[in-house]
Protein backbone atom coordinates (compact mmCIF):
# COMPACT_ATOMS: atom_id res chain seq x y z
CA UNK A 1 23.81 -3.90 -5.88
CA UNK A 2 25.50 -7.36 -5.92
CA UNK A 3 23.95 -9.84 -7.67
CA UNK A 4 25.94 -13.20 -6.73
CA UNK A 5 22.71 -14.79 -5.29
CA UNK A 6 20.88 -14.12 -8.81
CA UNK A 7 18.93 -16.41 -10.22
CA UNK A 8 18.81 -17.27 -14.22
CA UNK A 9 15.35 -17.77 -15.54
CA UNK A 10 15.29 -20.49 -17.64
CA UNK A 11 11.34 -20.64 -18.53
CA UNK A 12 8.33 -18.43 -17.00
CA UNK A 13 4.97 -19.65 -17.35
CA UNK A 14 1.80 -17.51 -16.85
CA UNK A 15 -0.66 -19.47 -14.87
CA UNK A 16 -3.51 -17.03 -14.22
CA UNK A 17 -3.94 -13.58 -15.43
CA UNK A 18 -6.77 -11.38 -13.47
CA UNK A 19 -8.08 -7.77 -13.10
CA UNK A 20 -4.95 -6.99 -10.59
CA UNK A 21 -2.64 -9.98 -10.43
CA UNK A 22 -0.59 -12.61 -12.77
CA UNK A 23 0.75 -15.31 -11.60
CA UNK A 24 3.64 -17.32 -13.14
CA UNK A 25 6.04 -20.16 -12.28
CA UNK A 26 9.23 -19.57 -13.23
CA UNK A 27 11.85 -22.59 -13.57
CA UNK A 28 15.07 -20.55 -12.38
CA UNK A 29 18.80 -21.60 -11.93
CA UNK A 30 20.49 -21.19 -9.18
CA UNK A 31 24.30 -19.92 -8.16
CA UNK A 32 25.17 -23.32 -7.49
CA UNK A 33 23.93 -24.38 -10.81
CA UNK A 34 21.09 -26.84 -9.44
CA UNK A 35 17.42 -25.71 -11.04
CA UNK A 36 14.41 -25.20 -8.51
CA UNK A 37 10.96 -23.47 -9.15
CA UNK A 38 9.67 -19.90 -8.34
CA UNK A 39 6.24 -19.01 -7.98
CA UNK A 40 5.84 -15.36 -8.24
CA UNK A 41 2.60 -12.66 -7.77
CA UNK A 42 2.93 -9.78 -10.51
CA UNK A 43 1.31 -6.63 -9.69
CA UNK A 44 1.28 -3.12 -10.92
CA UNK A 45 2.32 -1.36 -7.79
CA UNK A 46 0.07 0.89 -5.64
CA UNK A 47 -0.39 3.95 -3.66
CA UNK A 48 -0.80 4.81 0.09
CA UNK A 49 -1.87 8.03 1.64
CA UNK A 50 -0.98 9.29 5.48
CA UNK A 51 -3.30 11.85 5.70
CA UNK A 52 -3.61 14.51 8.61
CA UNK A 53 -5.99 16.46 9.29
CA UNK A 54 -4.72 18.69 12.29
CA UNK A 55 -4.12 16.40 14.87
CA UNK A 56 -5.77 13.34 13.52
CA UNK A 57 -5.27 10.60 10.89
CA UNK A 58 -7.65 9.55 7.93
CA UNK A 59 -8.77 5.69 7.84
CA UNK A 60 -11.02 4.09 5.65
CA UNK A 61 -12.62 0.77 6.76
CA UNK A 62 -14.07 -2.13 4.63
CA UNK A 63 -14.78 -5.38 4.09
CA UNK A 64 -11.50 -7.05 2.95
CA UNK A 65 -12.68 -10.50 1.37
CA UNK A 66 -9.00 -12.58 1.56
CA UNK A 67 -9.40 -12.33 5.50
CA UNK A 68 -12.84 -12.57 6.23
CA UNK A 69 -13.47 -9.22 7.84
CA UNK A 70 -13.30 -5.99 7.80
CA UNK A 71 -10.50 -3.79 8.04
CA UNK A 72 -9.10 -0.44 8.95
CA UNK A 73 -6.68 1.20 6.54
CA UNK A 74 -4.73 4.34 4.81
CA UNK A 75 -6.36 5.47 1.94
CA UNK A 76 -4.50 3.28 -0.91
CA UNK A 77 -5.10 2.37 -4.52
CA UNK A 78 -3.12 0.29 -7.49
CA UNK A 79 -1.55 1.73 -9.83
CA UNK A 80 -3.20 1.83 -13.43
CA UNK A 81 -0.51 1.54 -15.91
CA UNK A 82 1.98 4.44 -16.41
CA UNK A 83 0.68 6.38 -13.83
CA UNK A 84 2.40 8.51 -11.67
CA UNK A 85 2.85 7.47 -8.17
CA UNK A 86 1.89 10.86 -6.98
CA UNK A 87 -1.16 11.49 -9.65
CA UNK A 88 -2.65 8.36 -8.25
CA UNK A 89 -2.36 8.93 -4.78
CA UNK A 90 -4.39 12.57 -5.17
CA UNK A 91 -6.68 10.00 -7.09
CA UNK A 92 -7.38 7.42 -4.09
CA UNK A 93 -7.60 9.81 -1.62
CA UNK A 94 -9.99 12.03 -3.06
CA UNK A 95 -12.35 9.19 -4.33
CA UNK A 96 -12.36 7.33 -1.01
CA UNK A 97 -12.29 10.21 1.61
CA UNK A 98 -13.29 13.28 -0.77
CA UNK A 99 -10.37 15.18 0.61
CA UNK A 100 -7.78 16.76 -1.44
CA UNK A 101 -4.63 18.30 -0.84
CA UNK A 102 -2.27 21.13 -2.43
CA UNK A 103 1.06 19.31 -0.98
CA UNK A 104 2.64 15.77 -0.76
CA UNK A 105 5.25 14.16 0.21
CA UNK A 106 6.74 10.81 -0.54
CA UNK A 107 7.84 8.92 2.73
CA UNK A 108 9.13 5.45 1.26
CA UNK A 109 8.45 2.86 -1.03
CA UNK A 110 8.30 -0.70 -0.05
CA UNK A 111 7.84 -4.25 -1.18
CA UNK A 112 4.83 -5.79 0.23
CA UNK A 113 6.49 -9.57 0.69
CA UNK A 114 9.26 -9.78 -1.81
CA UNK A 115 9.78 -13.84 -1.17
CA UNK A 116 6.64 -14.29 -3.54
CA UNK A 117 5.65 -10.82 -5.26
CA UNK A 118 6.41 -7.60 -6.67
CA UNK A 119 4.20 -5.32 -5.12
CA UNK A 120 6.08 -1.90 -4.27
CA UNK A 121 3.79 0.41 -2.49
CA UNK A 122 4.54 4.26 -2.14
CA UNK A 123 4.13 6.14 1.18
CA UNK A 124 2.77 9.39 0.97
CA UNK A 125 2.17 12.29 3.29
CA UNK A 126 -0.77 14.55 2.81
CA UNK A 127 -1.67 17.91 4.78
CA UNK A 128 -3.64 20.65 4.93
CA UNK A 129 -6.41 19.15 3.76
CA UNK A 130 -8.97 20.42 1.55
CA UNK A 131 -12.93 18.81 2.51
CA UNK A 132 -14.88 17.52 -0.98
CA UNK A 133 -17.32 14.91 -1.77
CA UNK A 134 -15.86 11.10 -1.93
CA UNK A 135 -16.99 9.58 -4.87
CA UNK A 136 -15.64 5.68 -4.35
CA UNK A 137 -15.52 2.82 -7.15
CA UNK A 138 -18.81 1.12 -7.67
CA UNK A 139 -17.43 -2.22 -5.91
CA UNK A 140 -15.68 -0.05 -2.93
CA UNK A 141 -18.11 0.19 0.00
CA UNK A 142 -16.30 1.88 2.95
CA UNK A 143 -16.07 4.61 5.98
CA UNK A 144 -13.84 7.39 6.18
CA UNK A 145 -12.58 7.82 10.26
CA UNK A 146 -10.69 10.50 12.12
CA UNK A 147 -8.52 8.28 14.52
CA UNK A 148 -6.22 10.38 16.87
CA UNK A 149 -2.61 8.55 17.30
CA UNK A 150 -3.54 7.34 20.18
CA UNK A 151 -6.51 5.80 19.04
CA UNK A 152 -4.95 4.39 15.71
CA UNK A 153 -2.12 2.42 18.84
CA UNK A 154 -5.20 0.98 20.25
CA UNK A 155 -6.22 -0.35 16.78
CA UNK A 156 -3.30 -1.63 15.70
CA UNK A 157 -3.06 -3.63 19.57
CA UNK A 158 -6.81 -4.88 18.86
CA UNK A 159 -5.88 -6.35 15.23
CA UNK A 160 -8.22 -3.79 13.64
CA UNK A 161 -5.36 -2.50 11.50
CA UNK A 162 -3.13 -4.78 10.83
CA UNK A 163 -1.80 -4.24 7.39
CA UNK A 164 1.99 -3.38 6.81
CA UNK A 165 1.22 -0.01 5.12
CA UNK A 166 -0.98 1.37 7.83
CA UNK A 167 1.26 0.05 10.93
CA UNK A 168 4.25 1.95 8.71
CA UNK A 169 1.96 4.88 8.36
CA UNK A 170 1.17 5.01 12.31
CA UNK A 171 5.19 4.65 12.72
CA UNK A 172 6.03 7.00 10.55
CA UNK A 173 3.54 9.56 12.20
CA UNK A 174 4.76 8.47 15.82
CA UNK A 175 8.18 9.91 14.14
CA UNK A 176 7.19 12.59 12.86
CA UNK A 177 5.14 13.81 15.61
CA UNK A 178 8.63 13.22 18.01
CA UNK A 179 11.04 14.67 15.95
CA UNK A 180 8.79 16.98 13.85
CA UNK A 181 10.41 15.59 10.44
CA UNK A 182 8.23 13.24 7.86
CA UNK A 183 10.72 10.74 7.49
């Protein structure tokens, strides 16, 4: 990859550090030599989860506090430190849905909105689904849907899923239901 549009840190500084996030302001130079300032999100990375049963998709909605409303969404969890990609996705989806699976696949990894974090969120696919008992985090109150494709279209049209990773998960699905390859 070329790097002639890197920029040099010259000093970071950590401005908050939470339960998911740090934030820092870093004091960068630039290729033309002038100095400017870069606020930037850390995060850990997380997991997201299309899941099919037969001909329909998994959803989980809840109350998503940094818009004011609820919200209809993959299955998805952050990472805890170390983990495995894959290790956590079986995680998320069986605490929030109580579904398991014996097979997945990795579809893509993404960064969330790379002008101001790090986030990189990995796309799995899950199938053949095995039923079990949800068992969610003590601060996750949600509902686990069925929503058919062309429901999940109509959802995404009425703003009641509007998150990148679950439009990308309904796109990904529309291609793999056309050209019968996960891509």
């Amino acid at each position: 990859m070329n790097n002639k549009f890197e920029e040099k840190t010259i000093k970071t500084d950590t401005i908050f550090e939470g339960r998911i996030i740090t934030v820092q302001v870093e004091e960068v130079e630039l290729p033309n030599g002038s100095v400017s300032t870069r606020e930037i999100v850390r995060h850990p990375g997380a997991v997201c989860v299309l899941a099919l049963k037969g001909d329909r998709m998994l959803v989980v909605e809840q109350y998503r506090k940094a818009l004011g409303r609820s919200q209809v969404e993959i299955p998805a969890g952050k990472l805890e430190p170390g983990e495995d990609p894959e290790a956590a996705i079986r995680r998320e989806l069986e605490e929030e849905t109580g579904y398991s699976c014996v097979q997945l696949r990795r579809l893509h990894s993404f960064y969330t909105s790379p002008g101001f974090a790090d986030e990189l969120i990995h796309l799995y696919l899950a199938e053949d689904l095995k039923a079990g008992e949800a068992r969610p985090d003590e601060d996750e109150f949600l509902e686990v849907e069925e929503l058919t494709f062309d429901e999940a279209k109509r959802y995404i049209a009425e703003g009641r899923i509007s998150d990148a990773k679950t439009i990308m998960a309904v796109y990904a699905w529309q291609v793999y239901r056309i050209t019968g390859e996960a891509q």
